[in-house]
Protein backbone atom coordinates (compact mmCIF):
# COMPACT_ATOMS: atom_id res chain seq x y z
CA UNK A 1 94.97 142.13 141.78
CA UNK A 2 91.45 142.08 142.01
CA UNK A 3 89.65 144.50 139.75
CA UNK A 4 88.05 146.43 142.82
CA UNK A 5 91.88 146.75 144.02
CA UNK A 6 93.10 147.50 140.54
CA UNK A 7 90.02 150.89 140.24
CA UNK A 8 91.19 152.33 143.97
CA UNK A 9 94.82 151.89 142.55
CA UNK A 10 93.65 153.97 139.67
CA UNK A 11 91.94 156.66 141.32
CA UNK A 12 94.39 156.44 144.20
CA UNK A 13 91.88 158.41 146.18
CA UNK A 14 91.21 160.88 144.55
CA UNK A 15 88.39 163.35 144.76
CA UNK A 16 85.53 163.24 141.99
CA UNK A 17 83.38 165.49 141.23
CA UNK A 18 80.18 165.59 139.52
CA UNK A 19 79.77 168.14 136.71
CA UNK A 20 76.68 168.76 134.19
CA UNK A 21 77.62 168.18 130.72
CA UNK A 22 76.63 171.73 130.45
CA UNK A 23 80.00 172.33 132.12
CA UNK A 24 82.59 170.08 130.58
CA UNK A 25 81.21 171.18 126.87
CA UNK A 26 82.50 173.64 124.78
CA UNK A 27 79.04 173.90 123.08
CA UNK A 28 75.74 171.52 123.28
CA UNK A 29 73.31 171.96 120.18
CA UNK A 30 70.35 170.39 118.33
CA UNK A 31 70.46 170.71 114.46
CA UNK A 32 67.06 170.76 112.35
CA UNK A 33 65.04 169.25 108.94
CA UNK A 34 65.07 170.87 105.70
CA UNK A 35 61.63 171.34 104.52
CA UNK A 36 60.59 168.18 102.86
CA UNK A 37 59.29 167.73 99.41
CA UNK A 38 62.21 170.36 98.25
CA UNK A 39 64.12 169.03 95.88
CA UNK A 40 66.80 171.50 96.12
CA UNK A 41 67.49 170.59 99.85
CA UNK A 42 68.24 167.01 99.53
CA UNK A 43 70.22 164.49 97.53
CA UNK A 44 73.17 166.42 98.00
CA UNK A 45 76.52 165.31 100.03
CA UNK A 46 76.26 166.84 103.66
CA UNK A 47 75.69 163.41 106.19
CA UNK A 48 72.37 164.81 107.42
CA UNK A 49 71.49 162.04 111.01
CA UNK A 50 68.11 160.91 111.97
CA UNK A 51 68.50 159.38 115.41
CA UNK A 52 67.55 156.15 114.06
CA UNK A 53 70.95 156.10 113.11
CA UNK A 54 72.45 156.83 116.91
CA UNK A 55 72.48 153.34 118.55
CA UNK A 56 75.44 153.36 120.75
CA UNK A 57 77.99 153.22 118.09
CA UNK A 58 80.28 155.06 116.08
CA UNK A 59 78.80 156.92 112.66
CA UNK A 60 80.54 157.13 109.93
CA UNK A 61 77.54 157.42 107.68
CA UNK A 62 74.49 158.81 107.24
CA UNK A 63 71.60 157.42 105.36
CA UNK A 64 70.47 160.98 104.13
CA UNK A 65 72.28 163.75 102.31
CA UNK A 66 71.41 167.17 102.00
CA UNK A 67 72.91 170.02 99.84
CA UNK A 68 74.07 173.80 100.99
CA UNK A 69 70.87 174.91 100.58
CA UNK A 70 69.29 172.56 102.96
CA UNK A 71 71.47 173.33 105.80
CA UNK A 72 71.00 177.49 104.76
CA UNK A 73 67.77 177.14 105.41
CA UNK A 74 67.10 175.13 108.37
CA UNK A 75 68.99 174.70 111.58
CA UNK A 76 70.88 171.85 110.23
CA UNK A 77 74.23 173.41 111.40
CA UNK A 78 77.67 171.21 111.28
CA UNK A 79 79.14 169.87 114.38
CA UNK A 80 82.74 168.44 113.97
CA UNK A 81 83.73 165.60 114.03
CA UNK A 82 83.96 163.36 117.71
CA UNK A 83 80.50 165.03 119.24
CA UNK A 84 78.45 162.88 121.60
CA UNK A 85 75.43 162.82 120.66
CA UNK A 86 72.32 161.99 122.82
CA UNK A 87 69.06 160.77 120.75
CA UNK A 88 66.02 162.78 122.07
CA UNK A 89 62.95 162.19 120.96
CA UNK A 90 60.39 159.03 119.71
CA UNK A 91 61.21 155.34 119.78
CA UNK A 92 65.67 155.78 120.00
CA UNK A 93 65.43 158.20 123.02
CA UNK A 94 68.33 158.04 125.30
CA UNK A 95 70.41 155.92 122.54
CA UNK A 96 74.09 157.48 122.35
CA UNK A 97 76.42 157.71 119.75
CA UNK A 98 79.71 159.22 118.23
CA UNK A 99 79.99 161.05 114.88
CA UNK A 100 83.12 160.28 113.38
CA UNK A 101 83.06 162.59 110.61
CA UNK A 102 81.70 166.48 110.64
CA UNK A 103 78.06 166.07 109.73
CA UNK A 104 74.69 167.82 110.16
CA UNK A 105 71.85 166.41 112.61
CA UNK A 106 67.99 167.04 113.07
CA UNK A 107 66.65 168.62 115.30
CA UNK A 108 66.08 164.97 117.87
CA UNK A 109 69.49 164.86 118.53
CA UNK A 110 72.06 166.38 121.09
CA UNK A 111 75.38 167.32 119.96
CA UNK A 112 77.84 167.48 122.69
CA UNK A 113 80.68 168.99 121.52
CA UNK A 114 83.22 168.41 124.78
CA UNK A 115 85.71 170.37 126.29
CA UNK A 116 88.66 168.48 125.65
CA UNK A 117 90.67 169.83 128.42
CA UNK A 118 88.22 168.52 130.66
CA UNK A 119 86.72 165.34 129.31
CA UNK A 120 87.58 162.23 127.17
CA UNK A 121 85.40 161.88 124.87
CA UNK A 122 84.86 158.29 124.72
CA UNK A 123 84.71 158.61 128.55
CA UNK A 124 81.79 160.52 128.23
CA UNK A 125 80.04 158.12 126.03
CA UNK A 126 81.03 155.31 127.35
CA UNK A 127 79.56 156.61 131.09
CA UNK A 128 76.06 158.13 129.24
CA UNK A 129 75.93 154.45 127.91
CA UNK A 130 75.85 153.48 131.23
CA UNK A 131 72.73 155.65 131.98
CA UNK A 132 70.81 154.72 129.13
CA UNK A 133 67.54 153.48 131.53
CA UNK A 134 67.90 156.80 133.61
CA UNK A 135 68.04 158.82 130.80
CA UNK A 136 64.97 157.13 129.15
CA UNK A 137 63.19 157.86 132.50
CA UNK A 138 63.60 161.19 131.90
CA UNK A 139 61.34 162.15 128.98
CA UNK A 140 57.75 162.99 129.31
CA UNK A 141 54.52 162.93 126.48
CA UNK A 142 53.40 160.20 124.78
CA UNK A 143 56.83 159.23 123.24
CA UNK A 144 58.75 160.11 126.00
CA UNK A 145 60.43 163.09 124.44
CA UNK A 146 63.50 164.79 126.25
CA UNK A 147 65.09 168.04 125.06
CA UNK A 148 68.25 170.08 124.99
CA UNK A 149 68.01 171.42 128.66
CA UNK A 150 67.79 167.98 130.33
CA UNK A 151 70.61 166.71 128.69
CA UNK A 152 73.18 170.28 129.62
CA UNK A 153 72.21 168.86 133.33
CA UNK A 154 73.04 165.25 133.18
CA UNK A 155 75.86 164.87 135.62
CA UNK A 156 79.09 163.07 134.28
CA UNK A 157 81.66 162.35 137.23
CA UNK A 158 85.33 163.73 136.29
CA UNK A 159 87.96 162.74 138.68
CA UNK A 160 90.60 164.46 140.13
CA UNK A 161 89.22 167.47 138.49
CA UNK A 162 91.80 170.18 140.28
CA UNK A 163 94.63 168.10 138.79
CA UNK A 164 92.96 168.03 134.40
CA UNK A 165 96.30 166.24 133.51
CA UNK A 166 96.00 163.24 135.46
CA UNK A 167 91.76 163.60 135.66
CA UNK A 168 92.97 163.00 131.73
CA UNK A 169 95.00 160.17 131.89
CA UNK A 170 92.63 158.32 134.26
CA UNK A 171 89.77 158.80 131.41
CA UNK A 172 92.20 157.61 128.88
CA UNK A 173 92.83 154.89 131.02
CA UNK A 174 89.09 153.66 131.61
CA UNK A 175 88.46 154.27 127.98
CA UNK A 176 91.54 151.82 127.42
CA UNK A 177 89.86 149.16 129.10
CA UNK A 178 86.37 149.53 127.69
CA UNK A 179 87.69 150.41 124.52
CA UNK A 180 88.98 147.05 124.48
CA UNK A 181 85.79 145.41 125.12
CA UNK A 182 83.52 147.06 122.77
CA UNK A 183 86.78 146.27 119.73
CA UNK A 184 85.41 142.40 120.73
CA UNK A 185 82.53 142.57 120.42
CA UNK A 186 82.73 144.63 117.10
CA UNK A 187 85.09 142.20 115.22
CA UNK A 188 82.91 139.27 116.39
CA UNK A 189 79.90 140.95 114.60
CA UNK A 190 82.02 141.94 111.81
CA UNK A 191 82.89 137.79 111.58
CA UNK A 192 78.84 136.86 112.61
CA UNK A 193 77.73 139.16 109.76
CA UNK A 194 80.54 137.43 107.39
CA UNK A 195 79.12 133.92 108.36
CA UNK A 196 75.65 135.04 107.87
CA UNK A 197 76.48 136.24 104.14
CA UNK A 198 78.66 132.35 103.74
CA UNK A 199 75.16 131.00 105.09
CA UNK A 200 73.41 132.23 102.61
CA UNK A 201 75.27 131.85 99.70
CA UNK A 202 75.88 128.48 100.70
CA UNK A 203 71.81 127.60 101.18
CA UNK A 204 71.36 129.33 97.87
CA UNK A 205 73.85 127.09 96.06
CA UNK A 206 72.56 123.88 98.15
CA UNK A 207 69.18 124.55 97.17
CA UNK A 208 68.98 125.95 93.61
CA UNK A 209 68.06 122.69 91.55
CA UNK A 210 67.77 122.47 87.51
CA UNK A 211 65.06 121.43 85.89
CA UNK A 212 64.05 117.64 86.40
CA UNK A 213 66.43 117.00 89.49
CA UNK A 214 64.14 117.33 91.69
CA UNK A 215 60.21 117.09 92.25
CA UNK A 216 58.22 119.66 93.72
CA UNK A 217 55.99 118.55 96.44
CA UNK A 218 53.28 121.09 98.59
CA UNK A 219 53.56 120.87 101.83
CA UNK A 220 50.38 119.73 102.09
CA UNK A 221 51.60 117.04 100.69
CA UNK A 222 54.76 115.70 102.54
CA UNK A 223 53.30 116.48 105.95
CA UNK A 224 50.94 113.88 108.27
CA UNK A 225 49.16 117.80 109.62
CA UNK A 226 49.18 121.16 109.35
CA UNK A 227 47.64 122.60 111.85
CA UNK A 228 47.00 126.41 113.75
CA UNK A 229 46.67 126.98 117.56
CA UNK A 230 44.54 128.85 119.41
CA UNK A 231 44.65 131.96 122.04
CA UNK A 232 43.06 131.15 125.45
CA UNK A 233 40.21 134.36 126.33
CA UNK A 234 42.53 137.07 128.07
CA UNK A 235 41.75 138.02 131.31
CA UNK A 236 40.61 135.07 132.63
CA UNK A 237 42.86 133.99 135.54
CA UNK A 238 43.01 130.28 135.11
CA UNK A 239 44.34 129.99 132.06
CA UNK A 240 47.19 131.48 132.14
CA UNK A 241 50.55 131.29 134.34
CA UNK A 242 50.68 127.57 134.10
CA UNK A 243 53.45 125.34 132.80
CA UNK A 244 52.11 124.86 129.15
CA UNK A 245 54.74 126.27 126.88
CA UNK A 246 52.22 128.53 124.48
CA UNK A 247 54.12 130.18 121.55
CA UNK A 248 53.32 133.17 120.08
CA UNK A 249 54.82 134.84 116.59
CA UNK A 250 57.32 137.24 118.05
CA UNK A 251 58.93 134.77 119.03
CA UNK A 252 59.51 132.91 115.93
CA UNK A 253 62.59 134.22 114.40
CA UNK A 254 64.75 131.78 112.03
CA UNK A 255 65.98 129.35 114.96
CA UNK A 256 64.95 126.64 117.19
CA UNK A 257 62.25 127.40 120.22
CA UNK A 258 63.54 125.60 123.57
CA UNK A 259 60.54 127.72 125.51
CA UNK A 260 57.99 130.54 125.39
CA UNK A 261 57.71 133.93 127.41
CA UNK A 262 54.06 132.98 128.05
CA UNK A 263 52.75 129.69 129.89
CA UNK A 264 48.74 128.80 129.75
CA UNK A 265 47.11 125.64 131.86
CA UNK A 266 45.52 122.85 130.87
CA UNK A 267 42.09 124.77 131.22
CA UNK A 268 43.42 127.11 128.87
CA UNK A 269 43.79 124.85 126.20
CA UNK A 270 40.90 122.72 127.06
CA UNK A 271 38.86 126.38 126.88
CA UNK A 272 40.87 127.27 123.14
CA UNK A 273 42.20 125.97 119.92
CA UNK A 274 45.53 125.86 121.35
CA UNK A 275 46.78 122.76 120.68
CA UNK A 276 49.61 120.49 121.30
CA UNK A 277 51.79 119.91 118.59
CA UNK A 278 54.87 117.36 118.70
CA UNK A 279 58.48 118.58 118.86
CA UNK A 280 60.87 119.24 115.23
CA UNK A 281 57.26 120.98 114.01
CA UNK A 282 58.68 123.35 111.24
CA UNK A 283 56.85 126.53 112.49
CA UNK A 284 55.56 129.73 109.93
CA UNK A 285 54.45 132.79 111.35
CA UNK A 286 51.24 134.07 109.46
CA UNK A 287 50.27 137.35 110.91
CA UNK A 288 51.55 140.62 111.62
CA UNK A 289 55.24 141.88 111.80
CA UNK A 290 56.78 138.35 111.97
CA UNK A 291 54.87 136.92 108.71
CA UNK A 292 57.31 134.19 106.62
CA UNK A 293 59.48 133.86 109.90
CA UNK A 294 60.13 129.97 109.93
CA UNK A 295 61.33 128.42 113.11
CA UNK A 296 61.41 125.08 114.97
CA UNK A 297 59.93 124.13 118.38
CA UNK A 298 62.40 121.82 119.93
CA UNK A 299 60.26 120.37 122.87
CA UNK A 300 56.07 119.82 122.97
CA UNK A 301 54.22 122.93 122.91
CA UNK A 302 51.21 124.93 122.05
CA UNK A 303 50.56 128.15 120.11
CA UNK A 304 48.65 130.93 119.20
CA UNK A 305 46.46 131.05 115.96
CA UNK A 306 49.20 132.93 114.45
CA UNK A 307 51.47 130.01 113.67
CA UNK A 308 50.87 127.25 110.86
CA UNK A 309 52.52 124.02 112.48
CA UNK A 310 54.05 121.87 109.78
CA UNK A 311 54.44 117.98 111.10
CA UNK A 312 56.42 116.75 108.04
CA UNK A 313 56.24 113.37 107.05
CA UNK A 314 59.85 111.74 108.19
CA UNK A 315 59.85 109.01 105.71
CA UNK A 316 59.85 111.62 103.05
CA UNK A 317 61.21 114.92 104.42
CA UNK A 318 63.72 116.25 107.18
CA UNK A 319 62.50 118.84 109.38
CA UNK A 320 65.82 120.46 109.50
CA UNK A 321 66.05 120.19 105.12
CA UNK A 322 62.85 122.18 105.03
CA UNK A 323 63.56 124.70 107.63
CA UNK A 324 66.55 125.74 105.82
CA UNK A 325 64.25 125.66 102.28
CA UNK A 326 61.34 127.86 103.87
CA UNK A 327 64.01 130.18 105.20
CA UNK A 328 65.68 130.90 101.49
CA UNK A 329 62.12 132.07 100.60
CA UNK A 330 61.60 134.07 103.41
CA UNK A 331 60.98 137.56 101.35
CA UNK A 332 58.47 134.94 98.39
CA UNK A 333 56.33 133.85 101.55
CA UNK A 334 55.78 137.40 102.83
CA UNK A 335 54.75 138.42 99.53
CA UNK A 336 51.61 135.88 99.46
CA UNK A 337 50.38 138.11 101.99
CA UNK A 338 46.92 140.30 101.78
CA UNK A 339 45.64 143.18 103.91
CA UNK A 340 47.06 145.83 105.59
CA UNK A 341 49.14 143.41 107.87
CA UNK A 342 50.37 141.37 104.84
CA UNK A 343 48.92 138.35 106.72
CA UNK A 344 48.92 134.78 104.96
CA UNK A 345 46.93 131.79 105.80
CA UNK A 346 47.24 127.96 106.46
CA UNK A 347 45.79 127.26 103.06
CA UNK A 348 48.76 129.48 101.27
CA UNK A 349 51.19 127.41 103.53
CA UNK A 350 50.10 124.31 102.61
CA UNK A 351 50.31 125.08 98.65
CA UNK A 352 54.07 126.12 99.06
CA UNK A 353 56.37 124.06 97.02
CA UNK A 354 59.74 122.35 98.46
CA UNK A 355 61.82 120.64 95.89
CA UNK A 356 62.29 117.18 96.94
CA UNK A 357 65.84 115.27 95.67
CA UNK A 358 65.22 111.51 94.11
CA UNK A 359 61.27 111.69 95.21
CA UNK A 360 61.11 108.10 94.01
CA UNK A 361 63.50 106.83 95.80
CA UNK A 362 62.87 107.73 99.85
CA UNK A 363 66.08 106.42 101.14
CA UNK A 364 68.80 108.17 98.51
CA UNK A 365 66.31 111.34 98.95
CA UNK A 366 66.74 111.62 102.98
CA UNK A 367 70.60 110.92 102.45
CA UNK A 368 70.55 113.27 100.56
CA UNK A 369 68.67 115.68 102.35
CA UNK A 370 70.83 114.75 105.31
CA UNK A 371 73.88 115.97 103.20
CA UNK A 372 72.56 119.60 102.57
CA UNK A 373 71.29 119.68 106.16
CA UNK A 374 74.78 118.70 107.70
CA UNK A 375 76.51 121.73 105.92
CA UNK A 376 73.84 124.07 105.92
CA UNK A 377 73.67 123.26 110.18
CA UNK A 378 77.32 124.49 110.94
CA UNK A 379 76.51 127.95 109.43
CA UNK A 380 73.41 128.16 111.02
CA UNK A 381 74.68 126.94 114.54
CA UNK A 382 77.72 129.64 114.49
CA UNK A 383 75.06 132.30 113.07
CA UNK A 384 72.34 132.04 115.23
CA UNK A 385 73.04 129.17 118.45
CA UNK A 386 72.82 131.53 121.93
CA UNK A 387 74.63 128.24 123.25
CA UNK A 388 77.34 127.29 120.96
CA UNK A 389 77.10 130.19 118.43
CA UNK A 390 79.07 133.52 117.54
CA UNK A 391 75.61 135.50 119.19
CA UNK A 392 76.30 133.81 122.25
CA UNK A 393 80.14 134.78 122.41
CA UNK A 394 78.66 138.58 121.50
CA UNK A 395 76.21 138.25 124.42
CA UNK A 396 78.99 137.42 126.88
CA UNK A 397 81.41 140.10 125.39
CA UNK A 398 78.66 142.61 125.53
CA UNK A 399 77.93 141.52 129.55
CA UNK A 400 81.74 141.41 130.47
CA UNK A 401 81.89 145.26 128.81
CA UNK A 402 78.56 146.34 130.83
CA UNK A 403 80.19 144.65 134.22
CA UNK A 404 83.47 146.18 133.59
CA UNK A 405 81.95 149.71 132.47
CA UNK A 406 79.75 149.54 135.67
CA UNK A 407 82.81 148.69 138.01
CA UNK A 408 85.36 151.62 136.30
CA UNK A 409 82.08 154.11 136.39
CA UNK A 410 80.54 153.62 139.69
CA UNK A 411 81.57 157.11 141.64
CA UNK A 412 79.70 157.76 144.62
CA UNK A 413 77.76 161.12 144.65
CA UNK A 414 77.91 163.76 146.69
CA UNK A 415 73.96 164.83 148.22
CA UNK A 416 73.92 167.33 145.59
CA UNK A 417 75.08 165.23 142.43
CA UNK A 418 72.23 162.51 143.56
């Protein structure tokens, strides 16, 4: 049965209507903030949410307590336990979530607490998921705030609603299915997360060396060039929208680089200090967010004057051994950095030490490299590969749940509904 026959077999016909959550709630609220910089209204052990902490997910946390007196006096009220609740306001807007425990909320979140002869829970969640975009679309001023009264009249479509028995047990149903999805794609984090933490004790081990094992080289030192690229003048037309990978340092992020979101001509870098730089390059970002990021461009490319471009010397190091070394000292690299960006420069990055295994003896030392490298690879592969890895089985877990969700939620509207 095809899964278009298998949703008319569940609705059987059935007539659906279209009813504001307004309607299908036994109560929607918004809950407040303590005044900060009291003392006696936080550090207590009430779950207080932020809706940083609503991100389409159950909550069984929060990162904030408060006391008695902090929800006395503010509007911090409870909610129980099983509320949707719609983020509001700044950067999270439109995010959903579920609060699996009673807990208080500020005042940037929604707390719909559902009408459970009505409407599955989860089967309201799982359909405001759906809208996530729409609901985003909805808010107005410079962050795109919405508020209580726009989320009462978001429409939620409940079938068979003369009939709330089997309306019921065709939400359970739908939530069965999705339910199903979302329990994939939450033990394969739970397992990419576990493989992350075996990464990384593993490098540590690997990479830790006593006193007199190893020599520590700059790589200044073991590399033919270190270079930085060059950003082609924006706004002019011809130098951009060519087919000149050009990489920029969002886009470096612990893994290997196959492309770039941005493509500049050959005028472009004739007109800049962008660069070519060979393939295997072991790539640190310098400015900004990204600084200490390490990654690897796996074709010929160019980049932006953000990136220090690290051509290692082959007869003496592997790419790949000091990718993985760089990476341990992630949090040491971004430390180097001055201003209010924290930004290093390609002198700092040539200074940094990697410890090199048997430096006097080039062919035991690359073996050896080779050795840490081989192990270190299969945890990085199954940690980070979008080809081969555990993120790429998440990605198509996450699309099969978003095709399936949009197939089991796709009602048509009546004129007024629309």
């Amino acid at each position: 049965m095809s899964q278009l026959n298998y949703l008319e077999k569940l609705l059987d016909g059935v007539e659906v209507e279209w009813k504001p959550l307004d309607d299908i709630s036994v109560k929607i609220s918004s809950g407040g903030t303590p005044k900060t910089g009291v003392a006696e209204f936080y550090d207590g052990d009430i779950p207080w949410l932020r809706t940083q902490e609503v991100n389409f997910d159950e909550i069984w946390d929060t990162g904030v307590k408060i006391t008695e007196a902090g929800v006395d006096n503010s509007s911090a009220n409870w909610i129980p336990a099983n509320c949707v609740i719609v983020a509001m306001y700044g950067a999270t807007v439109g995010k959903i979530g579920i609060n699996k425990i009673p807990m208080t909320t500020n005042q940037a979140c929604a707390n719909i607490q559902l009408d459970g002869n009505i409407a599955n829970y989860r089967y309201v969640f799982h359909f405001l998921l759906s809208q996530y975009e729409y609901i985003k679309s909805l808010g107005s001023g410079s962050q795109t705030n919405i508020n209580a009264g726009i989320v009462k009249k978001l429409v939620v479509p409940i079938p068979c609603p003369d009939n709330p028995e089997k309306s019921l047990a065709i939400q359970a149903e739908i939530v069965r299915i999705l339910d199903a999805f979302t329990a994939m794609t939450a033990e394969l984090t739970a397992e990419l997360n576990l493989r992350k933490k075996q990464y990384n004790y593993y490098r540590d081990q690997l990479l830790s060396f006593e006193e007199g094992e190893v020599e520590w080289k700059t790589l200044g030192e073991i590399s033919k060039k270190i270079s930085s690229g060059g950003t082609p003048k924006t706004g002019v037309a011809e130098y951009y929208d060519g087919n000149i990978p050009w990489l920029r340092t969002q886009e470096v992020g612990f893994r290997e680089i196959w492309d770039t979101g941005v493509k500049i001509t050959e005028a472009g870098v004739k007109n800049s200090s962008a660069k070519w730089i060979p393939e295997n390059c072991v790539i640190v970002a310098m400015y900004g967010a990204t600084v200490g990021k390490i990654g690897i461009n796996k074709i010929p490319m160019t980049t932006n004057q953000a990136c220090a471009n690290i051509n290692l010397e082959e007869n003496v190091a592997n790419y790949r051994y000091v990718f993985h070394y760089l990476a341990s000292q992630y949090e040491y690299i971004k430390s180097l950095g001055t201003g209010s960006q924290t930004n290093i420069n390609a002198q700092i990055v040539k200074n940094l030490k990697v410890p090199i295994p048997f430096a006097d003896e080039p062919a035991r030392s690359l073996a050896e490299q080779a050795r840490i490298v081989a192990i270190l690879d299969k945890f990085d592969t199954l940690t980070t590969s979008l080809q081969e890895g555990l993120p790429r089985e998440i990605e198509l877990r996450q699309k099969q749940y978003e095709y399936y969700r949009d197939l089991l939620l796709s009602f048509p509207k009546s004129d007024e509904a629309a």
